[in-house]
Protein backbone atom coordinates (compact mmCIF):
# COMPACT_ATOMS: atom_id res chain seq x y z
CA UNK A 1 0.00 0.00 0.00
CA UNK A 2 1.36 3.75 -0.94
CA UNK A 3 1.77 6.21 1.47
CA UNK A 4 -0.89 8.81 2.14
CA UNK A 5 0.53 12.50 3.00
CA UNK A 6 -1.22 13.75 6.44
CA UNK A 7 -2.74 17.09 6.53
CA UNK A 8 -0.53 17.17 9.82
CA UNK A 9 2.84 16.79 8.69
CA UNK A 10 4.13 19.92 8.79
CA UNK A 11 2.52 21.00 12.16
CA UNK A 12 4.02 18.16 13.85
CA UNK A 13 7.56 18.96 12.33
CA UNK A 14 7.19 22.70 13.38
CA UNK A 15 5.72 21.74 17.16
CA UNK A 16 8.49 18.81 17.52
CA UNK A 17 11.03 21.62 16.80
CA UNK A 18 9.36 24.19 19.91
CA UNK A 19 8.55 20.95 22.49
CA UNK A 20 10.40 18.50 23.79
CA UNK A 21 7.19 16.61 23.75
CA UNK A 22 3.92 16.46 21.16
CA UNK A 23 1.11 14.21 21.91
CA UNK A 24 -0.79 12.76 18.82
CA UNK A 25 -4.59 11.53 19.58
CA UNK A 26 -7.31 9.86 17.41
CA UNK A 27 -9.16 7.11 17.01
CA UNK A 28 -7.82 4.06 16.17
CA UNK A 29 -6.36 2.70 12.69
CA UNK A 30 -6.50 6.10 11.64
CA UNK A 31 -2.42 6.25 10.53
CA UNK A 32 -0.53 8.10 13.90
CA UNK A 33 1.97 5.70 14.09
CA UNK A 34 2.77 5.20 10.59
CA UNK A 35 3.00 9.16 10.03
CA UNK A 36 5.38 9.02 12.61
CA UNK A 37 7.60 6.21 11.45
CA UNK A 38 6.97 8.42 8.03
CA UNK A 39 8.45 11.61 9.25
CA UNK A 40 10.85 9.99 11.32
């Protein structure tokens, strides 16, 4: 399966450059951990 580009992305670059720590919530199977193995 391809990738999908999150709406997100950028905002959680741009916060994890300000905070030490960035909490990402939603519901499940929605792709939080695989836009974070994705960016990083």
């Amino acid at each position: 399966m391809k990738y999908r580009k999150r709406v997100l992305e950028a905002k959680v670059k741009k916060y994890t450059k300000i905070f030490p720590v960035v909490g990402i919530t939603g519901p499940r199977q929605s792709g939080k951990s695989t836009m974070l193995k994705h960016l990083f």
